[in-house]
PDB file of N, CA and C in Angstrom:
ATOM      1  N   UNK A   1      -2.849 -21.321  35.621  1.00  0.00           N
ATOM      2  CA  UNK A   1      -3.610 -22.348  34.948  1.00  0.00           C
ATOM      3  C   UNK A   1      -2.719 -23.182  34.036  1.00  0.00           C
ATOM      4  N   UNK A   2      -1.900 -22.800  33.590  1.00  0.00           N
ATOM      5  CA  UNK A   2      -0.998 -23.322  32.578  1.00  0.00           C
ATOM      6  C   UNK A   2       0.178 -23.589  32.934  1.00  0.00           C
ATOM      7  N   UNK A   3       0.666 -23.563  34.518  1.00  0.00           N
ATOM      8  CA  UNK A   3       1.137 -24.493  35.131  1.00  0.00           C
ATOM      9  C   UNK A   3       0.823 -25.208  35.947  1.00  0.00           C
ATOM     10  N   UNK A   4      -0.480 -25.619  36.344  1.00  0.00           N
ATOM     11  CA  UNK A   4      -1.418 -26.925  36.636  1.00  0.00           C
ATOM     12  C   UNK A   4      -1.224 -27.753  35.293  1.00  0.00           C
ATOM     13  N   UNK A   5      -1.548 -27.355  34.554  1.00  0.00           N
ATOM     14  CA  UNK A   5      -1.240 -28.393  32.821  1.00  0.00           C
ATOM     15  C   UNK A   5      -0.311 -28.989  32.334  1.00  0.00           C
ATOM     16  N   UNK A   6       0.833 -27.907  32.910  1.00  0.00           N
ATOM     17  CA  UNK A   6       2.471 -28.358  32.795  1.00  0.00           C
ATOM     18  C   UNK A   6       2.470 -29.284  33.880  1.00  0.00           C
ATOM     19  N   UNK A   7       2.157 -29.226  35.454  1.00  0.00           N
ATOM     20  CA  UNK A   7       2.428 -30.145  35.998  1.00  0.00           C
ATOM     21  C   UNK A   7       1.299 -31.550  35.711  1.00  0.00           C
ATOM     22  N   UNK A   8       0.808 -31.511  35.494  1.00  0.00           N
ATOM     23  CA  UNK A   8      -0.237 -32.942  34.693  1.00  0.00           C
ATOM     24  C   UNK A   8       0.266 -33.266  33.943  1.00  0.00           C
ATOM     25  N   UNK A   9       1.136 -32.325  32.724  1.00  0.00           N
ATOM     26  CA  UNK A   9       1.798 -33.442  31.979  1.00  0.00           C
ATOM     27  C   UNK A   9       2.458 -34.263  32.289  1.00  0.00           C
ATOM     28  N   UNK A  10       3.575 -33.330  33.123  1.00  0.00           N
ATOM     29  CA  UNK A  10       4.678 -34.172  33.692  1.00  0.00           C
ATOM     30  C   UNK A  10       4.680 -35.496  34.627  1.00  0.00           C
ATOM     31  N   UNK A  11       3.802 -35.229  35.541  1.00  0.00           N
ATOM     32  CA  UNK A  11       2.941 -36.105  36.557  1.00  0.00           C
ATOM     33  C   UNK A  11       2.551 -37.706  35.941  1.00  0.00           C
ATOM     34  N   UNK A  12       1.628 -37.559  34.616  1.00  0.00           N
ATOM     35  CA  UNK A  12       1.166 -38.275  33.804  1.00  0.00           C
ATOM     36  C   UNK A  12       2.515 -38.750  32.944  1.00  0.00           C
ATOM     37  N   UNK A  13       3.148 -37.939  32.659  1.00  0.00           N
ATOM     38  CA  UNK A  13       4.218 -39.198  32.390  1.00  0.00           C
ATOM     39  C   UNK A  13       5.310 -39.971  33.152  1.00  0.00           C
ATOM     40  N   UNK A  14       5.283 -39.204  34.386  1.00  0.00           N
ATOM     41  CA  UNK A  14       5.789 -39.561  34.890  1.00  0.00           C
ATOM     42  C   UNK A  14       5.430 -41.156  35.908  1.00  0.00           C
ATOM     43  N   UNK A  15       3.614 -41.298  35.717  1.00  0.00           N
ATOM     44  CA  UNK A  15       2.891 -42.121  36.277  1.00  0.00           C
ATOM     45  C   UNK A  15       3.193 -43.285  35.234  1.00  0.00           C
ATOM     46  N   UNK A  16       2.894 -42.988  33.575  1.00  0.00           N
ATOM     47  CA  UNK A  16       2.867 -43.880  32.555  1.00  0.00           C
ATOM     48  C   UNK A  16       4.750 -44.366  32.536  1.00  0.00           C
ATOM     49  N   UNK A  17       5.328 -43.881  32.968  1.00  0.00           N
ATOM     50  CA  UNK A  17       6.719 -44.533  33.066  1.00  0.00           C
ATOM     51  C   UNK A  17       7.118 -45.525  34.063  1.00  0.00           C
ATOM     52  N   UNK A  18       6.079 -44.984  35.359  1.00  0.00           N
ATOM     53  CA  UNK A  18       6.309 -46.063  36.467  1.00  0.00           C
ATOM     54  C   UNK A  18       5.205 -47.119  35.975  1.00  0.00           C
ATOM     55  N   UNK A  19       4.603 -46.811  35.413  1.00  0.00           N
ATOM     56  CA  UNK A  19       3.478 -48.319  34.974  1.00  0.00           C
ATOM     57  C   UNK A  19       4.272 -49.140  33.830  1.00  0.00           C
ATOM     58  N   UNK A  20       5.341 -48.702  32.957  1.00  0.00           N
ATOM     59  CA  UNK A  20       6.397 -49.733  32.246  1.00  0.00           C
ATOM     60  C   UNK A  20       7.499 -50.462  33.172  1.00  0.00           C
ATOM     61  N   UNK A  21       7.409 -49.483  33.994  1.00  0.00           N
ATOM     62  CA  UNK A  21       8.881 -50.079  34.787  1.00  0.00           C
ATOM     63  C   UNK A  21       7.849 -51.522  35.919  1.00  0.00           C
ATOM     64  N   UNK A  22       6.921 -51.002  36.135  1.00  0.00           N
ATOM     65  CA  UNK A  22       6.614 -52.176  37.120  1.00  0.00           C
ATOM     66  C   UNK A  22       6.129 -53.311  36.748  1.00  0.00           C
ATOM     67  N   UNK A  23       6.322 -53.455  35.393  1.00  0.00           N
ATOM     68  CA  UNK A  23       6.191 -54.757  34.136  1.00  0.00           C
ATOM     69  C   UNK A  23       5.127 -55.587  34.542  1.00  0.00           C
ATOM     70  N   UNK A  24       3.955 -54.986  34.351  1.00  0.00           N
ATOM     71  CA  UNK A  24       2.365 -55.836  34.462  1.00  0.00           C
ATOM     72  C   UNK A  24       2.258 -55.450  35.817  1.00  0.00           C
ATOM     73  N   UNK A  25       2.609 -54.611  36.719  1.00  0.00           N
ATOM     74  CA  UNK A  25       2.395 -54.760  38.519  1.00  0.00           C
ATOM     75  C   UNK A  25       2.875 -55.951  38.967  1.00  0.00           C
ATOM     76  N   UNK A  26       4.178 -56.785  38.393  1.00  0.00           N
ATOM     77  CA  UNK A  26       4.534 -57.730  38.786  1.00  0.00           C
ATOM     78  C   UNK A  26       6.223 -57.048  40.106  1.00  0.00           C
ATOM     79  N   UNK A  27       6.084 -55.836  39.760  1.00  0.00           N
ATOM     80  CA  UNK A  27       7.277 -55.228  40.795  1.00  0.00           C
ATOM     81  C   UNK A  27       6.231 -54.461  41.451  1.00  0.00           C
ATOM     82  N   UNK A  28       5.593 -55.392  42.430  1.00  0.00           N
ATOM     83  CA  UNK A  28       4.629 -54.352  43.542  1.00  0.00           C
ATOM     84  C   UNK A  28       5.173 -53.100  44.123  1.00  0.00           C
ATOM     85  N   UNK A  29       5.921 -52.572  44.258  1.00  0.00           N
ATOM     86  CA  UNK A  29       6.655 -50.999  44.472  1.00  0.00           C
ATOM     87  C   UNK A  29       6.029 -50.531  44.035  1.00  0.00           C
ATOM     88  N   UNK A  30       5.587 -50.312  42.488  1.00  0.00           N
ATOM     89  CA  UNK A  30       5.470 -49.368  41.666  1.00  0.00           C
ATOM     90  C   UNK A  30       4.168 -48.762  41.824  1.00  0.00           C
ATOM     91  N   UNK A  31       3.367 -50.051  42.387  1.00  0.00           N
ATOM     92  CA  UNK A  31       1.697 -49.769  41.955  1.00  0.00           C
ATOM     93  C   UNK A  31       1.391 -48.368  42.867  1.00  0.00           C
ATOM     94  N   UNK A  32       1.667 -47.947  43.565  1.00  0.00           N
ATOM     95  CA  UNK A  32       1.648 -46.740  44.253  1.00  0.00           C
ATOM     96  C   UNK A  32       1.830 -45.579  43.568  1.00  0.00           C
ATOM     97  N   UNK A  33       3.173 -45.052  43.162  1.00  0.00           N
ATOM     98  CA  UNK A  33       3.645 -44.450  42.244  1.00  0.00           C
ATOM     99  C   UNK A  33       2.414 -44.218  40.995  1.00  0.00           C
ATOM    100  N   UNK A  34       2.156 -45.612  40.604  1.00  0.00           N
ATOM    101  CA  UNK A  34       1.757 -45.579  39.521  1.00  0.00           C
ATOM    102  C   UNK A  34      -0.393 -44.799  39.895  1.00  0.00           C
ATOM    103  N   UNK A  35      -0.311 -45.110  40.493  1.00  0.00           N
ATOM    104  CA  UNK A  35      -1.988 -44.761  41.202  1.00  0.00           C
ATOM    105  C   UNK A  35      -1.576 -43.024  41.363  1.00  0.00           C
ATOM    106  N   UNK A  36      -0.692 -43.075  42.776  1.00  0.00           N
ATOM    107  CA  UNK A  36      -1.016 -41.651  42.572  1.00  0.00           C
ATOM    108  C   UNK A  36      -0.633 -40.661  41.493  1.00  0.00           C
ATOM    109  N   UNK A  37       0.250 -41.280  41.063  1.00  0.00           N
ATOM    110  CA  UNK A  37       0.594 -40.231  39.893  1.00  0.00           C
ATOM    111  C   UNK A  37      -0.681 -39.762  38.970  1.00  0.00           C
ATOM    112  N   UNK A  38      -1.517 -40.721  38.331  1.00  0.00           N
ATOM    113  CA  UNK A  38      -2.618 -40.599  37.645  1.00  0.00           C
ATOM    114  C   UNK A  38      -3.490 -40.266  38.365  1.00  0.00           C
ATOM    115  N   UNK A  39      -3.667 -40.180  39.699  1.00  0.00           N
ATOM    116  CA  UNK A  39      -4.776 -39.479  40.588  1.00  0.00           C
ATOM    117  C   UNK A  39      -4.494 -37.854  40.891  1.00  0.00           C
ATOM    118  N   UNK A  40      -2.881 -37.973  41.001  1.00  0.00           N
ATOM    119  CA  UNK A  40      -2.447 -36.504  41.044  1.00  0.00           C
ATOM    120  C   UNK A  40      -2.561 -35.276  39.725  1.00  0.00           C
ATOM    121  N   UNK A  41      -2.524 -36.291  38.577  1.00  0.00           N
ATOM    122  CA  UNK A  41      -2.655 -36.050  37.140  1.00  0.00           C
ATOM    123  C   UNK A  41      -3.558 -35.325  36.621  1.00  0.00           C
ATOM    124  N   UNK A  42      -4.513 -36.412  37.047  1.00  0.00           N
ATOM    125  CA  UNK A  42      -5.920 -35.597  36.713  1.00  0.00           C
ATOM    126  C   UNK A  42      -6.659 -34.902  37.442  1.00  0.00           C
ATOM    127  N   UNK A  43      -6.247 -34.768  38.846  1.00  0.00           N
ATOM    128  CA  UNK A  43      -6.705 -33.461  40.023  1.00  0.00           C
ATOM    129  C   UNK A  43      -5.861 -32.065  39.422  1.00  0.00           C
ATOM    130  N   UNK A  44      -4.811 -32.313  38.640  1.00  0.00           N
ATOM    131  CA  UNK A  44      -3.730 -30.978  37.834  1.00  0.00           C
ATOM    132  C   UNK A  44      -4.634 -30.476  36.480  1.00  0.00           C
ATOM    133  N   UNK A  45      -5.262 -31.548  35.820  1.00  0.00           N
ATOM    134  CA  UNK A  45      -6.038 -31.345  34.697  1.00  0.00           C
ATOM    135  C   UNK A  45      -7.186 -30.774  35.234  1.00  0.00           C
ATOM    136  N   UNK A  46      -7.569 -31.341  35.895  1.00  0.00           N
ATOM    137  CA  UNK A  46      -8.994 -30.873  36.330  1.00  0.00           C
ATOM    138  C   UNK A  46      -9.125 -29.158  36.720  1.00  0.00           C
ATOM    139  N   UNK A  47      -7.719 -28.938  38.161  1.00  0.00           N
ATOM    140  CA  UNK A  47      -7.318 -27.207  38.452  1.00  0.00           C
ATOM    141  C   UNK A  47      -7.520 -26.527  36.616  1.00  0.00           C
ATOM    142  N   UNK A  48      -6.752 -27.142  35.904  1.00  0.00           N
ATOM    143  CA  UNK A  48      -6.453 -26.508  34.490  1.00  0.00           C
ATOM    144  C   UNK A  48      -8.021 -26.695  34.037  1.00  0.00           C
ATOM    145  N   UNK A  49      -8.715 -26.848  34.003  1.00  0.00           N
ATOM    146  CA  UNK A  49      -9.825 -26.989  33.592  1.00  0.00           C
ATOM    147  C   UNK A  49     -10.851 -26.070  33.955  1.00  0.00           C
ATOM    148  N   UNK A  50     -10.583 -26.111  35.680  1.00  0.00           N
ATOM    149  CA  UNK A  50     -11.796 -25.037  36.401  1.00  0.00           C
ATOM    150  C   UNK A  50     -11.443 -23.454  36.415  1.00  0.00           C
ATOM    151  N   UNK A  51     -10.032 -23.298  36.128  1.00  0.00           N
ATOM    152  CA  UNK A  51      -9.263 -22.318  35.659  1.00  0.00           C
ATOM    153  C   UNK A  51      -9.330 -21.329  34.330  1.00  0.00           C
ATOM    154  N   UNK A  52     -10.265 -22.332  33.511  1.00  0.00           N
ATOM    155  CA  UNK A  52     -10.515 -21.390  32.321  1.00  0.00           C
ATOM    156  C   UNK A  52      -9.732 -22.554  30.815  1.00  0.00           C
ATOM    157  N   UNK A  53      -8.881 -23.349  31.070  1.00  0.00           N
ATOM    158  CA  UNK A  53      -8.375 -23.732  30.168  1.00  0.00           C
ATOM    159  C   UNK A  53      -9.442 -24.290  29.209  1.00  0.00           C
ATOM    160  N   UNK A  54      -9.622 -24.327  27.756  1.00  0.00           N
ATOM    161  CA  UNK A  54     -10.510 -24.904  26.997  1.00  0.00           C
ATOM    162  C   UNK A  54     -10.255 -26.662  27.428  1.00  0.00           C
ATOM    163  N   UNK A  55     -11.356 -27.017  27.324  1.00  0.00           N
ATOM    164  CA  UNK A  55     -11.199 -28.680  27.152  1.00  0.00           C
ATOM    165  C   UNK A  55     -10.301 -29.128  26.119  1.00  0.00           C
ATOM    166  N   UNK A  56     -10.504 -28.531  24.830  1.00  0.00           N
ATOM    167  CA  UNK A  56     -10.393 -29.325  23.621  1.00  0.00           C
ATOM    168  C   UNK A  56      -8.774 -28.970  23.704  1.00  0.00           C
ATOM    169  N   UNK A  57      -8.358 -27.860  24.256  1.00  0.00           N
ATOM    170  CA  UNK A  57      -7.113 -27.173  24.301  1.00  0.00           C
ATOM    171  C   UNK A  57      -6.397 -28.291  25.313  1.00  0.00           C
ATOM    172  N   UNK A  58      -7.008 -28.060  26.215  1.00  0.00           N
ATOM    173  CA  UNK A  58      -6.010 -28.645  27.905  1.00  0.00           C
ATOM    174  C   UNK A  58      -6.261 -30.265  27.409  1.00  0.00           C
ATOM    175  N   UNK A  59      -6.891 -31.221  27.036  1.00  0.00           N
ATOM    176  CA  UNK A  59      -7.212 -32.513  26.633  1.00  0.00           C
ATOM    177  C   UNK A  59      -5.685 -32.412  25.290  1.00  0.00           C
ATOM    178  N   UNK A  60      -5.951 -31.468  24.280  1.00  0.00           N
ATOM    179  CA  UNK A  60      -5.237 -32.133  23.293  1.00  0.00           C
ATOM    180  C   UNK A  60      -3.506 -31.413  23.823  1.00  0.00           C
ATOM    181  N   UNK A  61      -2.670 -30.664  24.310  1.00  0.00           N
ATOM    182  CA  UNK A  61      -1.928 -30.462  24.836  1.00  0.00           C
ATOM    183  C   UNK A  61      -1.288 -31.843  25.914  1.00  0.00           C
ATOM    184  N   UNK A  62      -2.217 -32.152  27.071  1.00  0.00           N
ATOM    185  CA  UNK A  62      -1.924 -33.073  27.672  1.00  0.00           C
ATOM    186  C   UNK A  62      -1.954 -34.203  26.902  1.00  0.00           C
ATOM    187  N   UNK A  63      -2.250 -34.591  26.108  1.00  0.00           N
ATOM    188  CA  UNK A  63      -2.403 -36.374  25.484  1.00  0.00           C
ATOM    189  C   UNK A  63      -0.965 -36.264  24.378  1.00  0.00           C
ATOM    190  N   UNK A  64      -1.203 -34.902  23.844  1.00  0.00           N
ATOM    191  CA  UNK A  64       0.090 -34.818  22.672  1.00  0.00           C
ATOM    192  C   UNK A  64       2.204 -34.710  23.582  1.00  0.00           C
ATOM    193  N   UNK A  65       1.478 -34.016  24.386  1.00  0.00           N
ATOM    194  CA  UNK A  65       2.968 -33.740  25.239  1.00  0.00           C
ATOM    195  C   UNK A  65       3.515 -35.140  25.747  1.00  0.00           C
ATOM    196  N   UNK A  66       2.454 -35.898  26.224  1.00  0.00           N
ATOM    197  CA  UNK A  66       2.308 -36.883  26.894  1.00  0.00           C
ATOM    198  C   UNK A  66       3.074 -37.990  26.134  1.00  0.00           C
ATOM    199  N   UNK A  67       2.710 -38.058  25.175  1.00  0.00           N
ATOM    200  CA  UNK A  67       2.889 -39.394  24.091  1.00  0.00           C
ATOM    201  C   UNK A  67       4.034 -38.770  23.631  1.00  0.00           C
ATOM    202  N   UNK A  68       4.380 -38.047  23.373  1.00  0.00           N
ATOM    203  CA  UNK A  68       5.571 -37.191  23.253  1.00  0.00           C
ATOM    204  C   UNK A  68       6.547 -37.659  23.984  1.00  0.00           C
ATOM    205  N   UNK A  69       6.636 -36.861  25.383  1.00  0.00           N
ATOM    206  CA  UNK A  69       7.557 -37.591  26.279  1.00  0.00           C
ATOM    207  C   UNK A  69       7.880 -38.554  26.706  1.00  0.00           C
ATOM    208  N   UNK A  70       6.816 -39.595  26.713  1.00  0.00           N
ATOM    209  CA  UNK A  70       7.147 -40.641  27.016  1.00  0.00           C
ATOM    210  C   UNK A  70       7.716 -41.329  26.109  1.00  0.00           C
ATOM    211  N   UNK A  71       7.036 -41.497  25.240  1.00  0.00           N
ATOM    212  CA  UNK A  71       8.352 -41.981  23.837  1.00  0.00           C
ATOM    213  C   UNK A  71       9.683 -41.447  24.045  1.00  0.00           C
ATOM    214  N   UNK A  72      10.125 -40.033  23.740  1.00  0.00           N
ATOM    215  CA  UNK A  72      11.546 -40.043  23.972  1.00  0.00           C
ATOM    216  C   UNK A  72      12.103 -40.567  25.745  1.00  0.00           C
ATOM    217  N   UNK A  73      11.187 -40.460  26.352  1.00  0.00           N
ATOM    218  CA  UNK A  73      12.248 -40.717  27.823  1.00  0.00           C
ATOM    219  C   UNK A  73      12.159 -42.476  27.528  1.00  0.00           C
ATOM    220  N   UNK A  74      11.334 -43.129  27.090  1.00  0.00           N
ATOM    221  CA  UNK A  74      11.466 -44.694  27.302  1.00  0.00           C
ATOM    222  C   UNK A  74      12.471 -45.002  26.174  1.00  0.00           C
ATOM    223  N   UNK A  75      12.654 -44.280  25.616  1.00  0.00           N
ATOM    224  CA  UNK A  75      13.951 -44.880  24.338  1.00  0.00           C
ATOM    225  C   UNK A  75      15.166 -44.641  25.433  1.00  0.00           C
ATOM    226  N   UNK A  76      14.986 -44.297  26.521  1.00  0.00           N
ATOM    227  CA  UNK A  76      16.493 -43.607  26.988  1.00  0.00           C
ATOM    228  C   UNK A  76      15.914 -44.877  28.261  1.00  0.00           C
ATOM    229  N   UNK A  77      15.397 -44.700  28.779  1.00  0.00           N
ATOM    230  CA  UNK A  77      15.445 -45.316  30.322  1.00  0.00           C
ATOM    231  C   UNK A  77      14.672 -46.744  29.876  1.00  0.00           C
ATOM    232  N   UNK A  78      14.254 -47.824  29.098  1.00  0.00           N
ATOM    233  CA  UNK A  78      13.858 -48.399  28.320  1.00  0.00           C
ATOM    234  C   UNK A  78      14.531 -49.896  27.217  1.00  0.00           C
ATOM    235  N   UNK A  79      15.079 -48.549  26.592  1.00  0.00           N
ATOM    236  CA  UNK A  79      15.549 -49.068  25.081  1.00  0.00           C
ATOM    237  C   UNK A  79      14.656 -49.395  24.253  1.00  0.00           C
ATOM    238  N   UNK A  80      13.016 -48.776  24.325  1.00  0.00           N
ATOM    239  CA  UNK A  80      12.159 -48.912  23.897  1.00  0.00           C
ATOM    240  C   UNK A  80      12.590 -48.465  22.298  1.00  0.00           C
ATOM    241  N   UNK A  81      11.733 -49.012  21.222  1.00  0.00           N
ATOM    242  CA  UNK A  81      12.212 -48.647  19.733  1.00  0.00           C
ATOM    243  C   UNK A  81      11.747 -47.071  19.588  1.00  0.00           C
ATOM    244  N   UNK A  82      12.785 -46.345  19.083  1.00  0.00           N
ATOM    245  CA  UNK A  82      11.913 -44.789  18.413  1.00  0.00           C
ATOM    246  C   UNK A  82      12.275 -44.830  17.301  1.00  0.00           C
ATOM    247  N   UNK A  83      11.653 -45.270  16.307  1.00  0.00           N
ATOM    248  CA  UNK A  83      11.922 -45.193  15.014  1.00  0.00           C
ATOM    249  C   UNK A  83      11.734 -43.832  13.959  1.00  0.00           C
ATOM    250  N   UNK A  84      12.241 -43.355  13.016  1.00  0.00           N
ATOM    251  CA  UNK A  84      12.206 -42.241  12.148  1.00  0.00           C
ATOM    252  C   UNK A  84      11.009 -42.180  11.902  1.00  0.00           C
ATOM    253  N   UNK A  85       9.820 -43.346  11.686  1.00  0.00           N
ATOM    254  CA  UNK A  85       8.034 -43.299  11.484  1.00  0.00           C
ATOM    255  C   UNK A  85       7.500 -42.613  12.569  1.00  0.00           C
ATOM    256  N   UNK A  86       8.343 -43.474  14.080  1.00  0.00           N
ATOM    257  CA  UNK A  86       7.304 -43.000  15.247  1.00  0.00           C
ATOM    258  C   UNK A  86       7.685 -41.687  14.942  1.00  0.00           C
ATOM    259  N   UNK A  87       8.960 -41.004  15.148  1.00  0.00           N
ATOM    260  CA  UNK A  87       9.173 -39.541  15.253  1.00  0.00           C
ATOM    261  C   UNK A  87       8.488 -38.518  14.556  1.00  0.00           C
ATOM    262  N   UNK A  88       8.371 -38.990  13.514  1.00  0.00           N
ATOM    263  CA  UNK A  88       7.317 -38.407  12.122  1.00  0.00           C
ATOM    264  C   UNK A  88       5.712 -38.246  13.136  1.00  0.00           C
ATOM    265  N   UNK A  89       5.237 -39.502  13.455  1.00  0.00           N
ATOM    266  CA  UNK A  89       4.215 -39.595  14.092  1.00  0.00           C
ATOM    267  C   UNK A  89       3.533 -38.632  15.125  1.00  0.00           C
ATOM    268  N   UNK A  90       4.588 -38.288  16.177  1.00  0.00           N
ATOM    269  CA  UNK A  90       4.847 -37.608  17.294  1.00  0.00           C
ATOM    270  C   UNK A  90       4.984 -36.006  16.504  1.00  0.00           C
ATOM    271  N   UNK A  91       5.895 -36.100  15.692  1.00  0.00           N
ATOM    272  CA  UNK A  91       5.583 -34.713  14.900  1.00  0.00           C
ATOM    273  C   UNK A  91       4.311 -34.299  14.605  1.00  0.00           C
ATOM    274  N   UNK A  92       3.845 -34.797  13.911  1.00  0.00           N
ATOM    275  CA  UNK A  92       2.097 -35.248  13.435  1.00  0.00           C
ATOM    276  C   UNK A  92       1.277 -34.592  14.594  1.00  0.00           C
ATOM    277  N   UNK A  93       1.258 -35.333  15.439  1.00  0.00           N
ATOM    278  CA  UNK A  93       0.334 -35.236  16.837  1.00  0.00           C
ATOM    279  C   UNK A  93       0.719 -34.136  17.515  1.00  0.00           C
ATOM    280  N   UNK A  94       2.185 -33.310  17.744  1.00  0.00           N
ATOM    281  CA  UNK A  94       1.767 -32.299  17.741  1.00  0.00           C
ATOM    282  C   UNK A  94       1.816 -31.096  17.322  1.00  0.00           C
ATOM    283  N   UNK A  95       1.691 -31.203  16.290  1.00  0.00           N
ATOM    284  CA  UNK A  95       1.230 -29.874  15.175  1.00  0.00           C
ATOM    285  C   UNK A  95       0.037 -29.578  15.196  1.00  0.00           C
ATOM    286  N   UNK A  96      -0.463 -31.224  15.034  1.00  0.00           N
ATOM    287  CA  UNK A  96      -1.699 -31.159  14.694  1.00  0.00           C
ATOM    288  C   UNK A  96      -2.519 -30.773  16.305  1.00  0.00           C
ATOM    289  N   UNK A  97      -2.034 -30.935  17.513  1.00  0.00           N
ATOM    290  CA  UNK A  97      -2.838 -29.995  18.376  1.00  0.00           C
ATOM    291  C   UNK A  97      -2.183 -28.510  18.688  1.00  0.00           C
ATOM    292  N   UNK A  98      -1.290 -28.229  18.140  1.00  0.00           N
ATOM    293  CA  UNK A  98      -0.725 -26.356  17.824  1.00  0.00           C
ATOM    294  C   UNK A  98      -1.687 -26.204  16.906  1.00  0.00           C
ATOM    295  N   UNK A  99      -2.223 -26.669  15.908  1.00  0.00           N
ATOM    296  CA  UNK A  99      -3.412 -25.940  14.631  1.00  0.00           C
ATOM    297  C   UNK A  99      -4.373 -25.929  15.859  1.00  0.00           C
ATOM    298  N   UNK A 100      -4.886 -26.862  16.170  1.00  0.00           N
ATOM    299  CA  UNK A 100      -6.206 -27.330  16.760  1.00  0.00           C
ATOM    300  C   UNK A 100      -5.807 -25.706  17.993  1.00  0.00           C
ATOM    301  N   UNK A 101      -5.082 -25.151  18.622  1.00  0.00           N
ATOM    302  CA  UNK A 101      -4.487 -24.606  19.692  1.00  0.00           C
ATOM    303  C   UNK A 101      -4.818 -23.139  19.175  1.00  0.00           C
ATOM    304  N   UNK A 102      -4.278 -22.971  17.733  1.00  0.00           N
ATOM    305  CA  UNK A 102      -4.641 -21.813  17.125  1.00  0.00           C
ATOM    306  C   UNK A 102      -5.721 -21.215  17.187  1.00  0.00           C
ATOM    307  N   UNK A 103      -6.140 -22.212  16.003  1.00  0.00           N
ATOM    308  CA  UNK A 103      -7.722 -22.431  15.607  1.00  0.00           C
ATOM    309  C   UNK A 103      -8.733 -21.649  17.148  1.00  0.00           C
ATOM    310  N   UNK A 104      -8.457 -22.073  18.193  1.00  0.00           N
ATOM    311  CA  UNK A 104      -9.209 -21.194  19.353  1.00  0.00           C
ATOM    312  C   UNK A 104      -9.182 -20.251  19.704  1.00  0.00           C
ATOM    313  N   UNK A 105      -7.991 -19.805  19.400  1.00  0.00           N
ATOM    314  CA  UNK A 105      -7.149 -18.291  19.457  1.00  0.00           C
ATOM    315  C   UNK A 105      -8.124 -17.254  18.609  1.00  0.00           C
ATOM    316  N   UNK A 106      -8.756 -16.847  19.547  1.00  0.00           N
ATOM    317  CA  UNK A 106      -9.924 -15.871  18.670  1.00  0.00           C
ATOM    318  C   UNK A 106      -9.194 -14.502  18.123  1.00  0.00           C
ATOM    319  N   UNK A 107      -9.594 -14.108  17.265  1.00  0.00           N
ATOM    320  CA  UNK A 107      -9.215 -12.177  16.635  1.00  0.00           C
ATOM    321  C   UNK A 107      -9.438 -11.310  18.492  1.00  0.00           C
TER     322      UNK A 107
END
């Protein structure tokens, strides 16, 4: 189950990277890439889902990893800005779904 989640993350960013690179769907290549990836994405979320994963768990994991990675890989493949705020930010987001992660973690 929790590598259906791992691969949705990856998938999903890997979809949200081909949707920068194909700059508005003006590099028709991409739009493919970019479809299935997010169709493949959320058929990975979904396995993680029917699997037992909590929503609030598998939702805030995938959105935090997500925004995560893609920020650092577009500063590299990009030159997108990562500033010392965003990084702070990205820190922020995910701590704050490791508490939220805890917090479910019953006695």
């Amino acid at each position: 189950m929790w590598l259906a989640l791992a691969g949705a993350i990856l998938v999903e960013v890997f979809a949200t990277l081909a949707l920068r690179a194909s700059d508005g769907f003006r590099r028709r290549a991409w739009i493919a890439p970019v479809v299935a990836g997010y169709v493949t994405s959320f058929y990975l979320l979904w396995l993680a889902l029917s699997w037992g994963v909590p929503v609030g768990i598998a939702y805030g994991i995938w959105t935090a990893c997500g925004v995560a990675l893609v920020a650092l890989i577009a500063r590299f493949l990009f030159k997108d800005p990562l500033t010392p705020v965003m990084m702070l930010g990205i820190a922020l987001i995910v701590s704050g779904v490791f508490t939220i992660e805890l917090a479910g973690v019953g006695p």
